[in-house]
N, C-alpha and C. Protein backbone atom coordinates (compact mmCIF):
# COMPACT_ATOMS: atom_id res chain seq x y z
N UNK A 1 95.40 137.33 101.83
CA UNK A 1 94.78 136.51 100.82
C UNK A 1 93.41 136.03 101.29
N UNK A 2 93.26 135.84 102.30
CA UNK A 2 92.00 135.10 103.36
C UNK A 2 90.45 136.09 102.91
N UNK A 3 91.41 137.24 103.40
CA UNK A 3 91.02 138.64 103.36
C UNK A 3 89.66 138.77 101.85
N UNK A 4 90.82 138.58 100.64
CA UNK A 4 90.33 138.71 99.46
C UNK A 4 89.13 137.42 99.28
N UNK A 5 89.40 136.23 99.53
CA UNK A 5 88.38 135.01 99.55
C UNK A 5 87.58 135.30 100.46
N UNK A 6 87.37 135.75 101.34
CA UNK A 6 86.25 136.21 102.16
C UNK A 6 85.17 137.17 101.24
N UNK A 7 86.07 138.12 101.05
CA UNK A 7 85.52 139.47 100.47
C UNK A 7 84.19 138.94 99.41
N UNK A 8 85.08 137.98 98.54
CA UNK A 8 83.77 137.21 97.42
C UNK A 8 83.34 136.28 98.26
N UNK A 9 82.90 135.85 99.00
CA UNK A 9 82.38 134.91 99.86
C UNK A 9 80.97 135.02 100.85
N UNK A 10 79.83 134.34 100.45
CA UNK A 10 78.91 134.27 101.21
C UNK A 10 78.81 133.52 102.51
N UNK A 11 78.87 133.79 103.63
CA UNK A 11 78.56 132.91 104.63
C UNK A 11 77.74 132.67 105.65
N UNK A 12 77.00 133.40 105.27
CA UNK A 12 75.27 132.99 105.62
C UNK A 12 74.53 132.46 104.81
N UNK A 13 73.67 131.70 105.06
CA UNK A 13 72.62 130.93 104.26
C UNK A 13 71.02 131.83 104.56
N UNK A 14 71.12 132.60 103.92
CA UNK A 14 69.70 133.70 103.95
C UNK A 14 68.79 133.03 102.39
N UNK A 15 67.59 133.90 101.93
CA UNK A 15 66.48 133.76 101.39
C UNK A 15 67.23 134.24 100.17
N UNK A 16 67.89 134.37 99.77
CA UNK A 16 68.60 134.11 98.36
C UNK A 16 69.30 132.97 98.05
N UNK A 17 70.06 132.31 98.96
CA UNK A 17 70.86 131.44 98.70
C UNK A 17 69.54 130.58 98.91
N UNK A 18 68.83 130.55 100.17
CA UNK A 18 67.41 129.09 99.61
C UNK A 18 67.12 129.63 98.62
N UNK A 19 67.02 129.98 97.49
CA UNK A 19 66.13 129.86 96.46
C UNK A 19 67.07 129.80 95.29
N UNK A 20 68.55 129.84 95.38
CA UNK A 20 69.33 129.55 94.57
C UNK A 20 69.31 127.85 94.77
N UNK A 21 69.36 127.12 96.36
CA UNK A 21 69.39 125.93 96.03
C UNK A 21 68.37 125.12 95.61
N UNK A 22 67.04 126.00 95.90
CA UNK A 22 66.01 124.97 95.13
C UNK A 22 65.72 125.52 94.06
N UNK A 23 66.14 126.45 93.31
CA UNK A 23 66.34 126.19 91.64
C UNK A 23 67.26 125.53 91.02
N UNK A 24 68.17 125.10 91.90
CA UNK A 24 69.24 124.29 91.60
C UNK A 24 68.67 122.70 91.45
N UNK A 25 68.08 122.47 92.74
CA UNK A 25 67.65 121.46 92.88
C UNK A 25 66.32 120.71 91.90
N UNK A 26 65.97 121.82 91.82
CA UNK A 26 64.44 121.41 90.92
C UNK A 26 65.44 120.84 89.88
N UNK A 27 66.01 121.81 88.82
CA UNK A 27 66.79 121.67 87.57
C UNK A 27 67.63 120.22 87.50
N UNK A 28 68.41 120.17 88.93
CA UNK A 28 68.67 119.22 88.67
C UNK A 28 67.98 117.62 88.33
N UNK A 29 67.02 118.13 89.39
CA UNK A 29 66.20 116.42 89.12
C UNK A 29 65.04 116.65 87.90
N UNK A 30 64.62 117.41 87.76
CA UNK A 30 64.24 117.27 86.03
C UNK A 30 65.14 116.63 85.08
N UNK A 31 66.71 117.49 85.33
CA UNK A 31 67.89 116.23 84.54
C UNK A 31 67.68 114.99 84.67
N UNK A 32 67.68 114.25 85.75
CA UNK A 32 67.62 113.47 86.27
C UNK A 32 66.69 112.47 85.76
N UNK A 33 65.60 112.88 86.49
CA UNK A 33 63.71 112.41 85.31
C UNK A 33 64.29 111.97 84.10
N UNK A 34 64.69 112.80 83.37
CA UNK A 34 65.05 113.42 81.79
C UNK A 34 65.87 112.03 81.80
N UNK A 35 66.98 112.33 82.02
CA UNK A 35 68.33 111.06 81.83
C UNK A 35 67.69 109.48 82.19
N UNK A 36 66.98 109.13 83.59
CA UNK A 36 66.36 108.06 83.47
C UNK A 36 65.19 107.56 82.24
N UNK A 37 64.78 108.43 82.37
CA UNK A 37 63.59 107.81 81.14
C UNK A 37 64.35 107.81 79.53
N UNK A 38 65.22 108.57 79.07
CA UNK A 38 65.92 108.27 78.28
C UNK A 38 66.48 106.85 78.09
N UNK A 39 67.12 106.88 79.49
CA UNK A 39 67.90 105.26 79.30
C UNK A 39 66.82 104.53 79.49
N UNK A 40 66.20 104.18 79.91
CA UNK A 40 64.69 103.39 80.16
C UNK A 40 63.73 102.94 78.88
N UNK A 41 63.59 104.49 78.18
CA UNK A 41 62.66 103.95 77.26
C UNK A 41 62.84 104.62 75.86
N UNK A 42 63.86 104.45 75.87
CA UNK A 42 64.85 105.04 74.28
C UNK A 42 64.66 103.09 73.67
N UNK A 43 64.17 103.45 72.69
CA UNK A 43 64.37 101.93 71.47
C UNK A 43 65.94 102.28 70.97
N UNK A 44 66.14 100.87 71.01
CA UNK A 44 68.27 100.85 70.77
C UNK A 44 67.87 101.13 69.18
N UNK A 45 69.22 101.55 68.50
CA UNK A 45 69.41 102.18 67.44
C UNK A 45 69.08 101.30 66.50
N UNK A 46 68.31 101.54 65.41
CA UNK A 46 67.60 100.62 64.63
C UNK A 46 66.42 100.12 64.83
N UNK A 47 65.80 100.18 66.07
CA UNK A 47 64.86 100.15 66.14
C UNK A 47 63.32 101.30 66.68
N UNK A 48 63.12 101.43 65.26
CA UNK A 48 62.04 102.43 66.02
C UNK A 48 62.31 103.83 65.59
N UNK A 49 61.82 105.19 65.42
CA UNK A 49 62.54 106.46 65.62
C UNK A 49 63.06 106.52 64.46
N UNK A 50 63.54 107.86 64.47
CA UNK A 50 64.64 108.11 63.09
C UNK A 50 65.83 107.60 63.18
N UNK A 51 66.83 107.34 62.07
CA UNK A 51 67.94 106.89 62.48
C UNK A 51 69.00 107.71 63.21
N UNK A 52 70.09 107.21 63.77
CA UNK A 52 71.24 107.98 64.56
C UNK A 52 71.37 109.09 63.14
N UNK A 53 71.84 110.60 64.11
CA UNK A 53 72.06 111.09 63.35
C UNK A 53 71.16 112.08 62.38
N UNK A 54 70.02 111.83 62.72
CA UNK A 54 68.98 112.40 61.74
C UNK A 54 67.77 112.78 62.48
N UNK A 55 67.28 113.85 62.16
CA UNK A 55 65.98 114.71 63.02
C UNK A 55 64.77 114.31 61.80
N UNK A 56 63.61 114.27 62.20
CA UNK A 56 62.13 113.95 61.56
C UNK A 56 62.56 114.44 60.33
N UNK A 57 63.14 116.04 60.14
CA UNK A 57 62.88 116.97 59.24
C UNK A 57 64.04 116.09 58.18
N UNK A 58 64.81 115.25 57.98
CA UNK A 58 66.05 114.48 57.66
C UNK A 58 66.96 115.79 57.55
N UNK A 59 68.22 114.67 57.25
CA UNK A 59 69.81 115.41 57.63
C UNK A 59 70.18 115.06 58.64
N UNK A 60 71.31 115.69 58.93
CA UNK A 60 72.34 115.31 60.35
C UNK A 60 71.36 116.43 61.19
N UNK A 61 71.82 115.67 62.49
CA UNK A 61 71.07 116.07 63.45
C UNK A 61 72.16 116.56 64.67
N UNK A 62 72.19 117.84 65.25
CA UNK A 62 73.01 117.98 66.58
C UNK A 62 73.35 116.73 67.41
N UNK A 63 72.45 115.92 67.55
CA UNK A 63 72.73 114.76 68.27
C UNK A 63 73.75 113.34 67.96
N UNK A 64 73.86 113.62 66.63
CA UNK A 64 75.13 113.10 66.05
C UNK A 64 76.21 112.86 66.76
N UNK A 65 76.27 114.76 66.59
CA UNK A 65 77.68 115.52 67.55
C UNK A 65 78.37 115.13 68.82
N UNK A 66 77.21 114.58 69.65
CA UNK A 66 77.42 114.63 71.01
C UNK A 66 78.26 113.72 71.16
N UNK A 67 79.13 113.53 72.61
CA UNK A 67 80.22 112.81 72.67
C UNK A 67 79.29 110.93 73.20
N UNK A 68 78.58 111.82 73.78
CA UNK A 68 78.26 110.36 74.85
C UNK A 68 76.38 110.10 74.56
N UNK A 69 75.34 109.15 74.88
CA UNK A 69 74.05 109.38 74.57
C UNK A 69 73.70 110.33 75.73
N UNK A 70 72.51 110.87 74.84
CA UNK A 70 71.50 111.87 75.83
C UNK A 70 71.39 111.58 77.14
N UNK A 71 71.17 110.10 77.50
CA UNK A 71 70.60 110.26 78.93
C UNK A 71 71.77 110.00 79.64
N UNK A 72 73.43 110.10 79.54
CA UNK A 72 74.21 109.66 80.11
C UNK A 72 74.78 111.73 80.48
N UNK A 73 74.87 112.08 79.36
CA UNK A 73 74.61 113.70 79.43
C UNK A 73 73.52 114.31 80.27
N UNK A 74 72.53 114.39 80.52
CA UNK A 74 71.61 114.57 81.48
C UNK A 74 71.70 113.80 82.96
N UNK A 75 72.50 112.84 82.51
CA UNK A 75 72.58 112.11 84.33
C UNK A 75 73.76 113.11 84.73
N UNK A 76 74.64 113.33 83.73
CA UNK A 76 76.34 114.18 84.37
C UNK A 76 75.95 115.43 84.30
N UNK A 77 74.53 115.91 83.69
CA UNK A 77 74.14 117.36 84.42
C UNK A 77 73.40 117.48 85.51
N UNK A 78 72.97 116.42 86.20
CA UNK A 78 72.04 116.38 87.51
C UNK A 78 73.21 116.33 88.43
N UNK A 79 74.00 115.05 88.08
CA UNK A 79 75.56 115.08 89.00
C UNK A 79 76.25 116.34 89.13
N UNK A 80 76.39 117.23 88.28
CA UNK A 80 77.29 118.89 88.12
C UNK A 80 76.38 119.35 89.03
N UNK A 81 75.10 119.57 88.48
CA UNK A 81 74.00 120.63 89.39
C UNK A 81 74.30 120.07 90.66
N UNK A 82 73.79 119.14 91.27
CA UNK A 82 74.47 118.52 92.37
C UNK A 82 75.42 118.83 93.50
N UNK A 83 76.50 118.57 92.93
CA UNK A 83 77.93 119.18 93.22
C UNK A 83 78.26 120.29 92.99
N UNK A 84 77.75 121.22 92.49
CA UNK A 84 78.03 122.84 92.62
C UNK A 84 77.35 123.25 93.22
N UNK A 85 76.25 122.73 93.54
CA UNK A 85 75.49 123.57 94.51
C UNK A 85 75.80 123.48 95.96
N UNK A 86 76.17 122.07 96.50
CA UNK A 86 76.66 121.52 97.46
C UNK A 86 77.81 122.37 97.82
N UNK A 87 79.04 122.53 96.64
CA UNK A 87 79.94 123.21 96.59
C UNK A 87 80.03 124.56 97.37
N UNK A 88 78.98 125.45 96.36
CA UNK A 88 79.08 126.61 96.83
C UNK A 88 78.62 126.75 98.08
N UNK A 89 77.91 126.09 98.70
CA UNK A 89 77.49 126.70 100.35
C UNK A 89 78.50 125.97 101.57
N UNK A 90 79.06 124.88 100.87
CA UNK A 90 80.31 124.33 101.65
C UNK A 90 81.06 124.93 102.79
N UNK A 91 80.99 125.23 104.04
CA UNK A 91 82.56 126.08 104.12
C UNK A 91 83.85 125.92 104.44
N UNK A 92 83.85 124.49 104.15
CA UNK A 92 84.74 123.55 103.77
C UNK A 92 85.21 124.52 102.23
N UNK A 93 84.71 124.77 101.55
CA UNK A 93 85.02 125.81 100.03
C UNK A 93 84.69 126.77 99.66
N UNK A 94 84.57 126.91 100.99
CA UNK A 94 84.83 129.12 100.90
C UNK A 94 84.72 130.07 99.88
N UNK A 95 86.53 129.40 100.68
CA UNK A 95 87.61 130.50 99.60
C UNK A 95 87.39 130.28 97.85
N UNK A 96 86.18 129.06 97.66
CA UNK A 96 86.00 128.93 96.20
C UNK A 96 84.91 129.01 95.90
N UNK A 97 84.21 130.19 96.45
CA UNK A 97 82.96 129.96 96.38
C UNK A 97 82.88 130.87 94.80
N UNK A 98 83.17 132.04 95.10
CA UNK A 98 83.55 132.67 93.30
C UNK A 98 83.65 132.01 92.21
N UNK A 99 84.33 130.91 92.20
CA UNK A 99 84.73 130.38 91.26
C UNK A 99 83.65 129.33 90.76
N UNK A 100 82.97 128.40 91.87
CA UNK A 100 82.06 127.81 92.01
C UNK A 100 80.53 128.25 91.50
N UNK A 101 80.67 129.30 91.94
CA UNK A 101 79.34 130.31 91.53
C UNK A 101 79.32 130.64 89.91
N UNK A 102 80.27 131.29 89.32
CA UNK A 102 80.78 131.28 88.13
C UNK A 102 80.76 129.78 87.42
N UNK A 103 80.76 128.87 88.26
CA UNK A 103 81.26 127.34 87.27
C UNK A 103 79.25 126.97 87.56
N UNK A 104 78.65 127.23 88.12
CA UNK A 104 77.44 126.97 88.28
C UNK A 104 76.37 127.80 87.04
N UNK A 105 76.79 129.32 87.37
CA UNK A 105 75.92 130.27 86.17
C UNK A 105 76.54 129.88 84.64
N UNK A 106 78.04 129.26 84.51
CA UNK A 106 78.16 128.82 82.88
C UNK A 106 77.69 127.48 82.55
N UNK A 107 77.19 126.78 83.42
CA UNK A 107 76.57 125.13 83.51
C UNK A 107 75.70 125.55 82.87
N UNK A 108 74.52 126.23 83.74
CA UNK A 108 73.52 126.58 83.81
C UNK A 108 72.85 127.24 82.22
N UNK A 109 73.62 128.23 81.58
CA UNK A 109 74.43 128.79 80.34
C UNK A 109 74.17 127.24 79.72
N UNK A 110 75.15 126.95 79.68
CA UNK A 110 75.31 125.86 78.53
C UNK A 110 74.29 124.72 78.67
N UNK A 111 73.71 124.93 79.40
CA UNK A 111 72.23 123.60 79.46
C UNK A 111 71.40 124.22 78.58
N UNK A 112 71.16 125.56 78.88
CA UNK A 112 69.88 126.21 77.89
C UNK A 112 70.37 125.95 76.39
N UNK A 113 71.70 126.57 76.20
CA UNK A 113 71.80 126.62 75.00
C UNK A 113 71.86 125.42 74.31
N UNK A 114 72.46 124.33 74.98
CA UNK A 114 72.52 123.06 74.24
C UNK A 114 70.89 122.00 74.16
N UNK A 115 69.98 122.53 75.24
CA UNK A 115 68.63 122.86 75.03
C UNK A 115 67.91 123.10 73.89
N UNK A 116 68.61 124.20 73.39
CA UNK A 116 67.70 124.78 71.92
C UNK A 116 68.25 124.71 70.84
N UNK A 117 69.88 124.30 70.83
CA UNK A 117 70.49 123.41 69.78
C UNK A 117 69.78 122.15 69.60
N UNK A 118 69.40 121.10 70.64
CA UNK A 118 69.28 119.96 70.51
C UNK A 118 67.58 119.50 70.26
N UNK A 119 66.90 120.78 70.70
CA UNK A 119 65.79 120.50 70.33
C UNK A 119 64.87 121.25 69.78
N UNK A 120 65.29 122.71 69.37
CA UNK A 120 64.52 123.48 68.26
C UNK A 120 63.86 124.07 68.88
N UNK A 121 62.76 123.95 67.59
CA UNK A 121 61.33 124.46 68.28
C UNK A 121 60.67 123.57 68.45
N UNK A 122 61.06 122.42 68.52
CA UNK A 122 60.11 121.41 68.74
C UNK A 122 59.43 121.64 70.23
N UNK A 123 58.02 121.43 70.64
CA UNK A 123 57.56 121.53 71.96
C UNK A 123 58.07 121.00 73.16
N UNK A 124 58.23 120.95 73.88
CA UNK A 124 58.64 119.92 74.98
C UNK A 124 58.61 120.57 76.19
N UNK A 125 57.55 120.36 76.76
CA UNK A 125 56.86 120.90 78.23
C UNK A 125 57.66 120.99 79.14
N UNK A 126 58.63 119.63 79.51
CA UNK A 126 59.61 119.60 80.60
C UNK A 126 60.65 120.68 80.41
N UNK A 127 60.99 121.30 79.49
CA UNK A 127 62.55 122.18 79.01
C UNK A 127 61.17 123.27 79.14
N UNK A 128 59.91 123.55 78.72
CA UNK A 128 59.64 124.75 78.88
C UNK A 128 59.11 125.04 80.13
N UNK A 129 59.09 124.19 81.38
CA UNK A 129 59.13 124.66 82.71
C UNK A 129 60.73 124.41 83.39
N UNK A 130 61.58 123.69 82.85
CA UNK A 130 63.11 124.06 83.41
C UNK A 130 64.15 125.10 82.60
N UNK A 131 63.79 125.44 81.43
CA UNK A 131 64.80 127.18 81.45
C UNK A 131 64.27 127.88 82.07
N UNK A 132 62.82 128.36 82.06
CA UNK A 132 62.93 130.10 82.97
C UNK A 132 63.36 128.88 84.55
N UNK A 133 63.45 127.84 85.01
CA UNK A 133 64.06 127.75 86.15
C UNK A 133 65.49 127.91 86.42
N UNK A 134 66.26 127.82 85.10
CA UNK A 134 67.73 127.76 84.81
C UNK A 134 67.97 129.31 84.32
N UNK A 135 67.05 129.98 83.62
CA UNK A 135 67.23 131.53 83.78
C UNK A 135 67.36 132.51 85.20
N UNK A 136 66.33 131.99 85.83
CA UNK A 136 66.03 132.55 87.20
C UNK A 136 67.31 131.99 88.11
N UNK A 137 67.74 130.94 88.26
CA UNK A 137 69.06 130.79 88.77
C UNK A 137 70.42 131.29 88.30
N UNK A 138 70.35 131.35 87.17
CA UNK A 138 71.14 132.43 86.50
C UNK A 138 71.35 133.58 87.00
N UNK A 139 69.99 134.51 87.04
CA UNK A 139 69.96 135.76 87.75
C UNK A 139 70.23 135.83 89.11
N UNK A 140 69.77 134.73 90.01
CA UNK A 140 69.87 134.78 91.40
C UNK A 140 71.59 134.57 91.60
N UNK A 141 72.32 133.74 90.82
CA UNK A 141 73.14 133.76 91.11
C UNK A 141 74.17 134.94 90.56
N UNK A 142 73.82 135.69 89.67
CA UNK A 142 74.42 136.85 89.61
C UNK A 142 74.44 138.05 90.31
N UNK A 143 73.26 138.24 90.73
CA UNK A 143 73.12 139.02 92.18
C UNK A 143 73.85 138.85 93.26
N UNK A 144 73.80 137.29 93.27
CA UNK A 144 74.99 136.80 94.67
C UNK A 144 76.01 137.07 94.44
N UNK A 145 76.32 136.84 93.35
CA UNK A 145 77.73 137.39 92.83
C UNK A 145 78.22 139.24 93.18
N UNK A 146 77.21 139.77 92.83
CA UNK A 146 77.20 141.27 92.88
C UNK A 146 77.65 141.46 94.14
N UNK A 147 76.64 140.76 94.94
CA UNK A 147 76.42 140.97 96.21
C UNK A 147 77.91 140.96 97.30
N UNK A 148 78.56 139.79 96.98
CA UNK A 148 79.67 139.48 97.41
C UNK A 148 80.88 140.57 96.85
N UNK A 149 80.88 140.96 95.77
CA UNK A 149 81.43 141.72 95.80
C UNK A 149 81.44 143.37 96.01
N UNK A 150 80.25 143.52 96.21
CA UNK A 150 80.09 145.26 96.99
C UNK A 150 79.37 145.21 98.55
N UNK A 151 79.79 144.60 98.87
CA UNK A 151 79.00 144.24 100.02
C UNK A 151 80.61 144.13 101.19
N UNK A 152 80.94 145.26 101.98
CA UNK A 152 81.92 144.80 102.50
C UNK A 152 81.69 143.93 103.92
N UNK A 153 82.76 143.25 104.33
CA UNK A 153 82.30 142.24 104.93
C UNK A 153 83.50 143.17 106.47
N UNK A 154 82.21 142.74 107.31
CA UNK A 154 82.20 143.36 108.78
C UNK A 154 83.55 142.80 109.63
N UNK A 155 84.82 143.83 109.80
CA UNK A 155 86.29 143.19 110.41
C UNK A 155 85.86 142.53 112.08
């Protein structure tokens, strides 16, 4: 079994994995940025802005939907980015690094997309220098992925 968790398993820290963690890292603290200034300098509901619920263009708005506010969602995606990244180079968590890697590239996945659900086409400079950073980690980490698995590992 060791055998097989090895097999998907990186355990060197080479010039792919640095650049998986500082695309990780960038992404994350842009969340971060993002989530503080939200809570910081968001006018409470009723004051200011369109109402809950409603985008410039009126109607319901994606943001309705959401379970929790924006910047509490952006703080628990800096916290995920965070902790998966930490995760995967662990070797304290090895044997989970597959799984980890996979739970990192569908994060990563669902930030963009909930990205361009939540904000259109509207402009926004910060999201258009952190997807191609969340694309490019995407890719890097699918390579690693590749990698680990055709890559046999030396008895």
């Amino acid at each position: 079994m060791s055998q097989l968790a090895d097999h998907h398993s990186i355990s060197r820290i080479g010039p792919l994995q640095i650049a998986i963690i500082i695309l990780a890292v960038i992404t994350a603290f842009i969340h971060l940025q993002k989530g503080i200034a939200l809570a910081t300098f968001s006018p409470p509901a009723g004051h200011g802005g369109p109402p809950p619920g409603s985008h410039a263009g009126g109607g319901p708005s994606i943001l309705s939907l959401l379970p929790l506010p924006l910047s509490t969602l952006f703080l628990i995606n800096f916290v995920a980015y965070i902790v998966l990244i930490v995760a995967l180079y662990l070797p304290l968590l090895r044997a989970y690094q597959r799984v980890v890697r996979w739970l990192l590239i569908a994060l990563a996945a669902v930030t963009i997309l909930a990205y361009f659900l939540i904000v259109g086409t509207q402009f926004n400079l910060l999201g258009y220098i952190d997807k191609p950073v969340e694309v490019a980690l995407i890719v890097l980490l699918v390579i690693e992925e590749w990698q680990a698995t055709h890559t046999k590992v030396a008895a």
